[in-house]
Protein backbone atom coordinates (compact mmCIF):
# COMPACT_ATOMS: atom_id res chain seq x y z
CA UNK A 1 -4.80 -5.49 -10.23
CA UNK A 2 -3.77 -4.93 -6.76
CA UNK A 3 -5.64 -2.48 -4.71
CA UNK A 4 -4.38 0.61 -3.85
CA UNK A 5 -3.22 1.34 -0.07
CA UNK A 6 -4.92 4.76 2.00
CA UNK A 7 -2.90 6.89 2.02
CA UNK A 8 -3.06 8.83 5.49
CA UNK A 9 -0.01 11.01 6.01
CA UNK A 10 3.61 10.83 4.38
CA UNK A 11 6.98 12.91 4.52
CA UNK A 12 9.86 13.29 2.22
CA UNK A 13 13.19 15.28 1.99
CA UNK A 14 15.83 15.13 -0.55
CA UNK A 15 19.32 16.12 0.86
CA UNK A 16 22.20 17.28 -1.79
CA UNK A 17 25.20 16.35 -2.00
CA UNK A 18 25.05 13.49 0.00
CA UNK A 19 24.97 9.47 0.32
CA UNK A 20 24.59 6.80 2.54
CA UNK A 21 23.78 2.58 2.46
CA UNK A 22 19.97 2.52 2.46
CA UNK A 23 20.08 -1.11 4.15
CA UNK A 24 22.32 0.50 6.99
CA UNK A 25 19.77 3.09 7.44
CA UNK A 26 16.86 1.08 7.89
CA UNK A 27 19.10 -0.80 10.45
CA UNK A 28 19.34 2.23 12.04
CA UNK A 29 15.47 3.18 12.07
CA UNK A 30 14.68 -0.39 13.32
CA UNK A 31 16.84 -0.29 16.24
CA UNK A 32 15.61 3.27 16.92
CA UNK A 33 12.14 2.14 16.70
CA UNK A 34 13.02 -1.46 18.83
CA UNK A 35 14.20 1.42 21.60
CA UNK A 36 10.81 3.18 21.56
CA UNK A 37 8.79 -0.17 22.62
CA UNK A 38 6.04 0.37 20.33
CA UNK A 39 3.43 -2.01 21.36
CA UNK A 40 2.52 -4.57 18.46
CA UNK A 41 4.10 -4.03 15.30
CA UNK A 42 6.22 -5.27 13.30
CA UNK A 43 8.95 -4.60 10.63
CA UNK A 44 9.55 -6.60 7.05
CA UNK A 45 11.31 -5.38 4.73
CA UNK A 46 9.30 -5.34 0.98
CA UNK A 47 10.11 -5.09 -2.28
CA UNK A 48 8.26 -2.54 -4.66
CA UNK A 49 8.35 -2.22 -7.93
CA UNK A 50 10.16 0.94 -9.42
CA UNK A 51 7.72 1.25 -12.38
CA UNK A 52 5.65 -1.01 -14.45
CA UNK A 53 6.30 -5.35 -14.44
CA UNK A 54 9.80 -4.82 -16.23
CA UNK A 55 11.16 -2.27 -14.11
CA UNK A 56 13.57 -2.82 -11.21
CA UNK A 57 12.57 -3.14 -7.42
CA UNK A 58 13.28 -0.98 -4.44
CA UNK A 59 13.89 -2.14 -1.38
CA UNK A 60 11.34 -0.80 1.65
CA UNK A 61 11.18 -0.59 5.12
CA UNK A 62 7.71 -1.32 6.17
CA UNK A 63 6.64 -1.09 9.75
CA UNK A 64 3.30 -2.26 10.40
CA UNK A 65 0.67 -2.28 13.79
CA UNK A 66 -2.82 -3.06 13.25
CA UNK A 67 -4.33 -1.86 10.08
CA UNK A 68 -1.85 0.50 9.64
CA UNK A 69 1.96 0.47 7.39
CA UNK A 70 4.73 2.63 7.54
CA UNK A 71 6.59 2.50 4.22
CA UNK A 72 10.09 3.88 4.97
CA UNK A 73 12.33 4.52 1.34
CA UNK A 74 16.28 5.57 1.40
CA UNK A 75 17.50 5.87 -1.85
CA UNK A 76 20.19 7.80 -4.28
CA UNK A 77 18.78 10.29 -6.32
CA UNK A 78 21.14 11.62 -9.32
CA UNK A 79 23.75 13.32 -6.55
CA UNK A 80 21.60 13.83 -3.83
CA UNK A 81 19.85 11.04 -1.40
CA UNK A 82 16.05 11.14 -0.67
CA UNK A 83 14.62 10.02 2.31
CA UNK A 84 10.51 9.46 2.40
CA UNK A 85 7.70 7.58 4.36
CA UNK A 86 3.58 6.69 3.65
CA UNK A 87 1.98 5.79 6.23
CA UNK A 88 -0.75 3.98 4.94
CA UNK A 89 -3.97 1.47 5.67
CA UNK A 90 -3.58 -1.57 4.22
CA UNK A 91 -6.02 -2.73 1.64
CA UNK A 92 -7.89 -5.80 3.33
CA UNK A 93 -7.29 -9.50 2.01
CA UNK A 94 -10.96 -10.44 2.58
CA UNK A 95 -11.10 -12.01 -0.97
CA UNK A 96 -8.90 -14.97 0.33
CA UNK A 97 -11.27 -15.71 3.49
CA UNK A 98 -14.04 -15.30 0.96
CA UNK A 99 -12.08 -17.88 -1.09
CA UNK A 100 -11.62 -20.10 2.08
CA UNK A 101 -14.93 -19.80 3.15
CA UNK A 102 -16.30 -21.28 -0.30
CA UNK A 103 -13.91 -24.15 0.22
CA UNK A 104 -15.36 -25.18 4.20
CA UNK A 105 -19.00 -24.95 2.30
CA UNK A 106 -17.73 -27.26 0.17
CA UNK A 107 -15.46 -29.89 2.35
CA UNK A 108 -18.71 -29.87 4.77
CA UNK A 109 -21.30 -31.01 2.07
CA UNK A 110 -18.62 -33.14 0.90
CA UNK A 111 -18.08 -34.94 4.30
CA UNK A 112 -21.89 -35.12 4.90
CA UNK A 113 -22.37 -37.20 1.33
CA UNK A 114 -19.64 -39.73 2.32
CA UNK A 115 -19.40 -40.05 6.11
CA UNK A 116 -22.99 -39.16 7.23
CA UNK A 117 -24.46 -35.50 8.36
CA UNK A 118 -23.39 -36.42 11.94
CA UNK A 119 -19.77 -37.34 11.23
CA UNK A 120 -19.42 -34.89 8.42
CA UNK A 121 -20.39 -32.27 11.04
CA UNK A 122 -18.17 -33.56 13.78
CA UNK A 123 -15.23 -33.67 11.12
CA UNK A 124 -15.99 -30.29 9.94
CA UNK A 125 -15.87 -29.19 13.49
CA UNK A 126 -12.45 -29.76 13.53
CA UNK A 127 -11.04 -28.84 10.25
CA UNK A 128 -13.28 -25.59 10.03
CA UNK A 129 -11.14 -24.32 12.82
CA UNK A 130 -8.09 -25.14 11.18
CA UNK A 131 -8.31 -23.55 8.07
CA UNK A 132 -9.98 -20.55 9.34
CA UNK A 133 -6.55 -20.49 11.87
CA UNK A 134 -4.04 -20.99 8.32
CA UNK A 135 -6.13 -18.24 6.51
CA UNK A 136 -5.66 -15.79 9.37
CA UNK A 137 -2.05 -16.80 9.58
CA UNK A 138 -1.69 -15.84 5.83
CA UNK A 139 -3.72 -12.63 6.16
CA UNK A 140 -1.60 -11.30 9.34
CA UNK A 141 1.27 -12.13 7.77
CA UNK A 142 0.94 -10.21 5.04
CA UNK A 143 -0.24 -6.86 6.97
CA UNK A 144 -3.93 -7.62 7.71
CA UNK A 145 -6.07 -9.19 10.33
CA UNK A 146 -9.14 -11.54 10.13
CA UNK A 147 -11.19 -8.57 11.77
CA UNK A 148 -10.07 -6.22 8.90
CA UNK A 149 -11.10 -9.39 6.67
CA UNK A 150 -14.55 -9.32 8.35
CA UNK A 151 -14.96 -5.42 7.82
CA UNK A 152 -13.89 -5.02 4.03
CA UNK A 153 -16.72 -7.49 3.05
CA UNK A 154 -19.61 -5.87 1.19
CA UNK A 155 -22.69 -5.73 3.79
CA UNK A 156 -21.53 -7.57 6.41
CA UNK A 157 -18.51 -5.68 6.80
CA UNK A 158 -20.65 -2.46 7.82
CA UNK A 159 -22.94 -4.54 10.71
CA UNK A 160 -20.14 -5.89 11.89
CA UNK A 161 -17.67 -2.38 11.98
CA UNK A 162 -20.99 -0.64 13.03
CA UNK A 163 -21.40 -3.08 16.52
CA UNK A 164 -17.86 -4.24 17.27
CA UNK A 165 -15.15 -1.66 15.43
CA UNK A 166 -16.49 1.78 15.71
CA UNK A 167 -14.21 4.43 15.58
CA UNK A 168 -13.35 5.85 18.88
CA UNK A 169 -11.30 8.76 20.33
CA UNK A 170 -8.25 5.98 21.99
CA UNK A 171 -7.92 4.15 18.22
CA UNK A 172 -7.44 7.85 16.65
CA UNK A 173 -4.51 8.56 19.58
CA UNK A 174 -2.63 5.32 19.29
CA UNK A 175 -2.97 5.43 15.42
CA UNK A 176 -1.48 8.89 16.09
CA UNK A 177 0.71 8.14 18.42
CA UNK A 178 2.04 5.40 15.94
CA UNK A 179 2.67 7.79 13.61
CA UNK A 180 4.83 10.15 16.13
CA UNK A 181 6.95 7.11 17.17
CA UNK A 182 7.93 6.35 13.76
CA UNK A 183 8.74 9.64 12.56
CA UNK A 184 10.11 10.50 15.17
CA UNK A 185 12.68 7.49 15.00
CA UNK A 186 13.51 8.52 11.39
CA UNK A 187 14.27 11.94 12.20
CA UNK A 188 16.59 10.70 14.83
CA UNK A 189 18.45 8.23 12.57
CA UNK A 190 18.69 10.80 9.66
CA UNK A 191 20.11 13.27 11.90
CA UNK A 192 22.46 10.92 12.72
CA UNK A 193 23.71 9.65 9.37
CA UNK A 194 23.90 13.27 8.26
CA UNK A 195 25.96 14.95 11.35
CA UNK A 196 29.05 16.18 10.56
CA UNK A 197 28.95 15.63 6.73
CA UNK A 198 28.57 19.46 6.29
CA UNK A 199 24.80 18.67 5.75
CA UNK A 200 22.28 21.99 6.72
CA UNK A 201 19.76 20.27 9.06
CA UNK A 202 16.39 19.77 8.63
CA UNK A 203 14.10 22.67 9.94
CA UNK A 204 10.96 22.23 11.99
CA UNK A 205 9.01 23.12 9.47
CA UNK A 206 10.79 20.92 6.88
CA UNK A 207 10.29 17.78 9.71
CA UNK A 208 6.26 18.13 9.80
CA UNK A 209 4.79 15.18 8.07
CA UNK A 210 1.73 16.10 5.06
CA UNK A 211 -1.72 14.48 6.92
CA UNK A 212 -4.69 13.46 4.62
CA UNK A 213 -7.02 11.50 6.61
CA UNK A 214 -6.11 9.84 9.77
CA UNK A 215 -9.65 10.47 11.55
CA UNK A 216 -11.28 8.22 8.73
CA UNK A 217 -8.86 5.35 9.21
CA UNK A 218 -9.07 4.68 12.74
């Protein structure tokens, strides 16, 4: 069963009487977000599953930088049109460098019985590199990092966050900061799609986004 994301902040707002193309919309909030330069992250689109295995999908707007993933959802609801975010942290994918890492143990003794411990070790030298570099390929290309990799395994995951990840004050801003580009972006677009359709507009109040634990995610 897959593991369940953070969940650090998210914002939602159903709007009456009203409808738009959802695919249009996340157009919209890409091109918005392309404007802001927000250094490295990245955008996918991702499909999630309404319900249970047999239900139908819904198609997201994810926008990802480091360990952390905006999920952006515009959707029809009855006669109205919802619009909603999570920003979340990822759940690592340390279980496939575990998996890989099981695999090198076993090409190296492998190499060693056929070729010879110095050959085996001069081969493995080489192709240790290279599977460790299409592992971290998979893992950032499906929202991770090989450092998050590193931290989300039992033990070593804590020496290693404790000497070369520790929180600090500039992660908390630009995870912050992250989280004020993006929603800011969708509050543009939405305002946008939603002038002059005789739409009230969103109040301040109604634009703040619902925080749960940012400091702890950094």
């Amino acid at each position: 069963m897959a593991k369940t994301p953070n969940v650090i902040s998210h914002w939602h707002r159903l709007i009456e009487g009203f409808q738009t193309s959802p695919l249009d919309f996340y157009a919209a909030v890409e091109a918005a977000i392309q404007r802001r330069q927000i250094p490295d992250r990245q955008s996918v689109r991702i499909d999630f599953k309404e319900g249970g295995l047999l239900t139908a999908k819904r198609v997201y707007l994810r926008i990802m930088r480091d360990k952390h993933s905006f999920d952006i959802c515009a959707a029809p609801f009855g006669t109205g049109f919802f619009f909603s975010w999570w920003l979340t942290e990822l759940p690592s994918q340390w279980f496939i460098y575990f998996i890989g890492l099981l695999f090198l143990i076993f090409f190296t003794i492998m190499i060693c019985f056929q070729a010879g411990f110095i050959v085996g070790v001069l081969l493995s030298l080489i192709a240790v590199p290279g599977v460790l570099a299409l592992i971290g390929n998979l893992v950032h290309n499906n929202g991770g990092t090989a450092e998050d990799a590193i931290v989300a395994i039992p033990w070593i995951g804590a020496i290693y966050e404790k000497a070369f990840h520790p929180a600090t004050y500039y992660k908390i801003d630009t995870a912050l900061m992250f989280q004020d580009a993006v929603h800011n972006a969708v509050m543009e677009v939405i305002d946008q799609v939603t002038a002059g359709k005789g739409v009230r507009a969103i109040s301040e109040f109604e634009r703040k986004p619902i925080l749960e634990s940012f400091a702890k995610s950094a």
